[in-house]
Protein backbone atom coordinates (compact mmCIF):
# COMPACT_ATOMS: atom_id res chain seq x y z
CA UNK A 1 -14.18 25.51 23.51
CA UNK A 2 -13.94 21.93 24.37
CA UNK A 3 -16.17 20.70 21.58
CA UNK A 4 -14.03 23.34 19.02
CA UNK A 5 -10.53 21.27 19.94
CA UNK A 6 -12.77 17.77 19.91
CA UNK A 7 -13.70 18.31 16.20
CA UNK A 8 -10.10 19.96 15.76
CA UNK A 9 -8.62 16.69 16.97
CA UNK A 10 -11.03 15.15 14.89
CA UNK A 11 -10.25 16.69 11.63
CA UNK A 12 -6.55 16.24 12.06
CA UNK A 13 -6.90 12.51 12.71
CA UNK A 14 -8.98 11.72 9.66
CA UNK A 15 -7.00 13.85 7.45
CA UNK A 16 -3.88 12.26 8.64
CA UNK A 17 -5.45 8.55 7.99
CA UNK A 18 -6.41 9.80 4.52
CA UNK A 19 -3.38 11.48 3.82
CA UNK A 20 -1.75 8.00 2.73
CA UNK A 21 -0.29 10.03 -0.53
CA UNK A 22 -1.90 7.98 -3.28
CA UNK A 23 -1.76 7.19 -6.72
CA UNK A 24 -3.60 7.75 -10.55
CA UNK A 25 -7.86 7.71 -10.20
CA UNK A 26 -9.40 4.38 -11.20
CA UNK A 27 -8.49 2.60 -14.21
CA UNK A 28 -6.02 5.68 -15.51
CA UNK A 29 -4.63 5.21 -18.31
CA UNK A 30 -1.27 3.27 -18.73
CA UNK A 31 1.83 5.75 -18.68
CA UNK A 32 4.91 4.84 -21.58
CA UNK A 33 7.26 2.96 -19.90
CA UNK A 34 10.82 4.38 -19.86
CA UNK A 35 13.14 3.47 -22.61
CA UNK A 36 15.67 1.86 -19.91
CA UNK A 37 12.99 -1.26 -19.32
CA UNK A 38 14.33 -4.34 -18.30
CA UNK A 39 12.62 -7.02 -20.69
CA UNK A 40 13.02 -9.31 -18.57
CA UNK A 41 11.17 -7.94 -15.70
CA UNK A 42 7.45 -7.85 -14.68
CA UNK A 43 6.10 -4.27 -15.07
CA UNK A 44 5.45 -2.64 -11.37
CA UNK A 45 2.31 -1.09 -10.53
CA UNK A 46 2.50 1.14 -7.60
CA UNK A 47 -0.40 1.43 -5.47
CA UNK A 48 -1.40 4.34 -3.51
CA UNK A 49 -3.28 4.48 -0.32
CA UNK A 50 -6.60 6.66 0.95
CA UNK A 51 -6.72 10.11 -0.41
CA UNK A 52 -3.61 10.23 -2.10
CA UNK A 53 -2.90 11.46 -5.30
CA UNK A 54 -0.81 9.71 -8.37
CA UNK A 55 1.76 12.51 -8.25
CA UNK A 56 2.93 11.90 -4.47
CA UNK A 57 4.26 8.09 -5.78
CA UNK A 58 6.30 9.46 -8.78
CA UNK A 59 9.26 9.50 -6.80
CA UNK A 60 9.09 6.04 -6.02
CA UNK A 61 8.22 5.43 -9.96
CA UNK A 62 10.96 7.18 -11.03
CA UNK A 63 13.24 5.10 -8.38
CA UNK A 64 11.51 1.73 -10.34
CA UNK A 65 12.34 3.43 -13.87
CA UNK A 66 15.95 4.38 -13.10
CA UNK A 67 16.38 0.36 -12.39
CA UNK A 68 14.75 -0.36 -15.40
CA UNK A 69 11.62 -1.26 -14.65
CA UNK A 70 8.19 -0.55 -16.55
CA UNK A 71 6.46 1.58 -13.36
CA UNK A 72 3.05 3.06 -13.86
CA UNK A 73 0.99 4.51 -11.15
CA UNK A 74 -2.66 4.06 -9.77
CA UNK A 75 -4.50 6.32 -7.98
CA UNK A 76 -7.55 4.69 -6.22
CA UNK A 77 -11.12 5.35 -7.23
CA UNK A 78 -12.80 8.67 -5.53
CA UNK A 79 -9.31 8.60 -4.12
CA UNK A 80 -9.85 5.51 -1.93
CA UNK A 81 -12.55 7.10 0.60
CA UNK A 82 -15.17 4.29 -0.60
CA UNK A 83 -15.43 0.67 -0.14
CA UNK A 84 -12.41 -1.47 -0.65
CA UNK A 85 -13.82 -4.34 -2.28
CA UNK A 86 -15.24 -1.60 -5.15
CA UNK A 87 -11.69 -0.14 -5.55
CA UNK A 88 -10.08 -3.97 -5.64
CA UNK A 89 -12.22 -4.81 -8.29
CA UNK A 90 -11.31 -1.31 -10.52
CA UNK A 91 -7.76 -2.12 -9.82
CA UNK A 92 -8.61 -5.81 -11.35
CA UNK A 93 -9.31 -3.83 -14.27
CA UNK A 94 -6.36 -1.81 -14.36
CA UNK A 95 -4.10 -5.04 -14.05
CA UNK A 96 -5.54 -6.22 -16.91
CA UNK A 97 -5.11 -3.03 -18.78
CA UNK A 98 -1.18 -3.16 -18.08
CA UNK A 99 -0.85 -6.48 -19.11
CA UNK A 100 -2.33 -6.14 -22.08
CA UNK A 101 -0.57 -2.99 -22.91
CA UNK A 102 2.79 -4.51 -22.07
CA UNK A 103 2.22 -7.73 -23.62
CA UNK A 104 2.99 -8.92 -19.51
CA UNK A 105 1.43 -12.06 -18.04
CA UNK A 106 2.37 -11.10 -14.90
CA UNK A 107 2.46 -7.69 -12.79
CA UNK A 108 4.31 -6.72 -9.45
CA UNK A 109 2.72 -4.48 -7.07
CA UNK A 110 4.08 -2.08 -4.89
CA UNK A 111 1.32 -1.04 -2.74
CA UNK A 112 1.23 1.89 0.04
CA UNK A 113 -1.46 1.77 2.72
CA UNK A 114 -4.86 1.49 1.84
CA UNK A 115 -3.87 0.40 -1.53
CA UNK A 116 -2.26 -2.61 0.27
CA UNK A 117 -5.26 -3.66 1.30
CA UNK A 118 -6.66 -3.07 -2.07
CA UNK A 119 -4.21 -4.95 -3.39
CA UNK A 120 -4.69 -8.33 -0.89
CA UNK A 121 -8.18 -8.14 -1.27
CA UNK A 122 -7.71 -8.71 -5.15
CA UNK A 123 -5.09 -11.68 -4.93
CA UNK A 124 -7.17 -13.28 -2.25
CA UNK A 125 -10.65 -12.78 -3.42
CA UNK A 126 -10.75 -11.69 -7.24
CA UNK A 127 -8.50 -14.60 -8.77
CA UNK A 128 -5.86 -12.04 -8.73
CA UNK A 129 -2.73 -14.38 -8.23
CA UNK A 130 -2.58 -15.87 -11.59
CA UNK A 131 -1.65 -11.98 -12.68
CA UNK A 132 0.91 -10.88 -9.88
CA UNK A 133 4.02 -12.42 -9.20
CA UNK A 134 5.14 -10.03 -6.42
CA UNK A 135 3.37 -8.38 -3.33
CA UNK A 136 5.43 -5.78 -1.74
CA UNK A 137 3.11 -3.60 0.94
CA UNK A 138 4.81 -0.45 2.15
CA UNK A 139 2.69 0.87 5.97
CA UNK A 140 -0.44 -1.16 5.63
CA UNK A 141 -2.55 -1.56 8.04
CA UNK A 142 -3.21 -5.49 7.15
CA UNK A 143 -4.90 -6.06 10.59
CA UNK A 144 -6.28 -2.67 11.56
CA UNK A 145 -5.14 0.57 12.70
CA UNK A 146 -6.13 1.94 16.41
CA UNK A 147 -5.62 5.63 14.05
CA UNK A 148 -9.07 4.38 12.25
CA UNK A 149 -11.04 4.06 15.78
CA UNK A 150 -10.04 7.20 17.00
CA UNK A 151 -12.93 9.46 15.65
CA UNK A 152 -15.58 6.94 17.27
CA UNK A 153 -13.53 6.76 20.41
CA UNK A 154 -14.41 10.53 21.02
CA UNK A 155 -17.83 9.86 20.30
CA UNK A 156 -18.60 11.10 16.78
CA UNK A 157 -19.62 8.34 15.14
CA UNK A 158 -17.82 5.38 12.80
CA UNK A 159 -14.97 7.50 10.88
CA UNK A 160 -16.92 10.04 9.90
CA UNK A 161 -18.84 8.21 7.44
CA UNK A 162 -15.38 7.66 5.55
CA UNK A 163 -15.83 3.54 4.17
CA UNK A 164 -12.87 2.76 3.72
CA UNK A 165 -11.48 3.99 7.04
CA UNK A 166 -14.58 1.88 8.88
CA UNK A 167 -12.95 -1.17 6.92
CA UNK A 168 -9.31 -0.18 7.98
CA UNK A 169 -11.13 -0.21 11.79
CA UNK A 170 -9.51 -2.97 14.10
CA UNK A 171 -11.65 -5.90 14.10
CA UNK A 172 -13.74 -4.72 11.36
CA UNK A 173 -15.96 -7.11 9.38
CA UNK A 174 -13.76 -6.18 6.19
CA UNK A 175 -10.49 -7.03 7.78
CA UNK A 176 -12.51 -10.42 9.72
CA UNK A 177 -12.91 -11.88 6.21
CA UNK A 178 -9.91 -10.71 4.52
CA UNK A 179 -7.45 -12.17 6.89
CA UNK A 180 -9.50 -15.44 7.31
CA UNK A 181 -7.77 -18.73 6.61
CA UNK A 182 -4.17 -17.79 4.28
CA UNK A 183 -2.91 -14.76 4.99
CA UNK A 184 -0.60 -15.42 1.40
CA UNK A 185 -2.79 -17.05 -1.35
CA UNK A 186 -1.09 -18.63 -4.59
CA UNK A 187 2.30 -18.51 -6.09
CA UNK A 188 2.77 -14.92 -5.23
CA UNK A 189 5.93 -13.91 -2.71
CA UNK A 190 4.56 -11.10 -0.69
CA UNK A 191 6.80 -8.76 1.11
CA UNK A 192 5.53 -6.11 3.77
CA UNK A 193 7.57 -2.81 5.32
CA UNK A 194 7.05 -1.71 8.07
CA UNK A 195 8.61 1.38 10.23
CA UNK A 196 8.56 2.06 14.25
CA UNK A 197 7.36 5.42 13.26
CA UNK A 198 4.64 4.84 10.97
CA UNK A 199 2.21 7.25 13.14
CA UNK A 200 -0.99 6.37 11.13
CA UNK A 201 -0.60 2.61 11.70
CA UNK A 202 -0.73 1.73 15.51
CA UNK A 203 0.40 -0.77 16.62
CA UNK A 204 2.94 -0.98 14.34
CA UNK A 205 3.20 -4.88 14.10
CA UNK A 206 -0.18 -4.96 12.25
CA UNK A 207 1.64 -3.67 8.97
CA UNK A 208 2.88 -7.62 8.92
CA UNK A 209 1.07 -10.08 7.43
CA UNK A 210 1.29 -14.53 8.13
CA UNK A 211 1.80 -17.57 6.16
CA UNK A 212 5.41 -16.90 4.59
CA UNK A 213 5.44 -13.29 4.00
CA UNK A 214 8.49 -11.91 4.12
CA UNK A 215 7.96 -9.13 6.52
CA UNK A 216 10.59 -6.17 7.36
CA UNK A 217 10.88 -3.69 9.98
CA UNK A 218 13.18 -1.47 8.70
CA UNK A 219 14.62 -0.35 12.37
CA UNK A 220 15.31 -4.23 13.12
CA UNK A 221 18.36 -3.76 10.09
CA UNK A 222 18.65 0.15 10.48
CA UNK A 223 17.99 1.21 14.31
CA UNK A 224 18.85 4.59 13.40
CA UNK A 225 16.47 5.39 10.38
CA UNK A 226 13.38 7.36 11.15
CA UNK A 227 10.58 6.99 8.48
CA UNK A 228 7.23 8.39 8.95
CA UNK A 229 4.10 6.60 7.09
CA UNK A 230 4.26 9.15 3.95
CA UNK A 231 8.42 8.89 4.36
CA UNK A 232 7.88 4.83 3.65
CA UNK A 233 7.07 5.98 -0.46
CA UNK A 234 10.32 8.58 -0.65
CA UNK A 235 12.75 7.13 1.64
CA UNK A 236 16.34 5.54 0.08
CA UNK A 237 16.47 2.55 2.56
CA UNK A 238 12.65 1.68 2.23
CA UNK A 239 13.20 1.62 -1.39
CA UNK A 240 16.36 -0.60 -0.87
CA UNK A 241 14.25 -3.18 0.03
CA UNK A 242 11.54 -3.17 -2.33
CA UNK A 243 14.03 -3.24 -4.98
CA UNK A 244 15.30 -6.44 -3.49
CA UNK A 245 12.03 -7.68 -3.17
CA UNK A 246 11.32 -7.27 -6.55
CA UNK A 247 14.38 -9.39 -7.60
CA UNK A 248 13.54 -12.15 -4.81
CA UNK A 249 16.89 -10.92 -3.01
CA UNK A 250 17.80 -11.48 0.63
CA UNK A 251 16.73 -8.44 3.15
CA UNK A 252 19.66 -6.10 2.82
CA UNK A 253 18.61 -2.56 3.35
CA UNK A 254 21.08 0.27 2.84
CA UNK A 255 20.81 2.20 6.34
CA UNK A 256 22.56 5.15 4.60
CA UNK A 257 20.31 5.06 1.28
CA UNK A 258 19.04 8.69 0.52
């Protein structure tokens, strides 16, 4: 009975560190942008995180498109379960398709869990800052997550055999070298949002990131709000402050944002 509710607790943990609703599968294909685009703005790619699928972030597309942006969603490759440096360099690709498809020289990425990650990894170690002009990170786990230890904690091995959450590990080798020397590489202004609740990234202060970020816990402005991890993509006041990110705005999140 014991070992039944071990692999039950098991199960649950790893499905909720997956569960990081994610985006289109790797290298999709561009979507139209909407017919309300703001010329004037960088197209927005939003990045989703491990296991997640491209329909959980059309909310927060359809958010970007209302404002005018040019929003397009990308799921990551074998829906992010594999090694992060392989799904940073299929997102390189995918960049490079929505610039050329826009006529863009320059992208802004939203990026949810695991796809933050993705995301860093390609600014700091693909050349990716010459194509992104914004970094916003909703709930990523930029130094680790006690969540991704938990299954080796009870003794049944590293994750499961799941890469990416060995990488997403506190104190893994992945993290060691991605969060060596500058934390915030190039010309990029990089923005990270974080919530008290976030129950898949523990402790919460490793959603934050060093070297001039701009980094936002959303209960320091809003004690009230209570956003969960998968809440951070569909809630009003989390998306009040990527859309100020995106225009290089002060931090001025509407507590009462739906």
């Amino acid at each position: 009975m014991l070992l039944r509710k071990t692999v039950l607790v098991v199960s649950v943990a790893v499905a909720a560190l997956i569960a990081s609703a994610g985006t289109a599968t790797a290298a999709p294909a561009a979507p139209a942008p909407a017919a309300s685009t703001t010329a004037a703005a960088n197209p927005v790619i939003v990045v989703g995180g491990l296991s997640g699928v491209a329909v959980a972030y059309e909310p927060i597309a359809a958010r970007l498109r209302a404002d005018g942006y040019r929003a397009f969603v990308y799921q990551l490759p074998g829906l992010g379960l594999g090694d992060i440096p392989t799904s940073a360099r299929a997102f390189a690709t995918y960049v490079d398709q929505v610039r050329a498809g826009t006529g863009a020289s320059t992208v802004d990425v939203v990026a949810h869990s695991e796809g933050g990650l993705v995301s860093r990894y390609y600014l700091k170690r693909l050349g990716g800052t010459a194509a992104v002009g914004r970094y916003v990170s909703l709930g990523t786990p930029q130094y680790g997550t006690y969540v991704a230890n938990i299954v080796a904690f009870l003794g049944l091995g590293s994750c499961a055999g799941i890469v990416a959450c060995q990488q997403m590990t506190i104190g893994s080798a992945f993290l060691a070298d991605l969060n060596a020397g500058d934390d915030t590489p190039g010309a990029v202004r990089y923005t990270t949002i974080r919530t008290l609740q976030d129950e898949l990234v523990r402790p919460t202060g490793n959603a934050v990131v060093n070297d001039g970020a701009t980094n936002v816990l959303i209960q320091s402005y809003c004690p009230l709000r209570v956003v969960g991890h998968l809440g951070l993509v569909l809630d009003g006041t989390a998306y009040s402050i990527v859309r100020g990110a995106l225009v290089d705005g002060p931090v001025r999140p509407n507590c009462l944002a739906l």
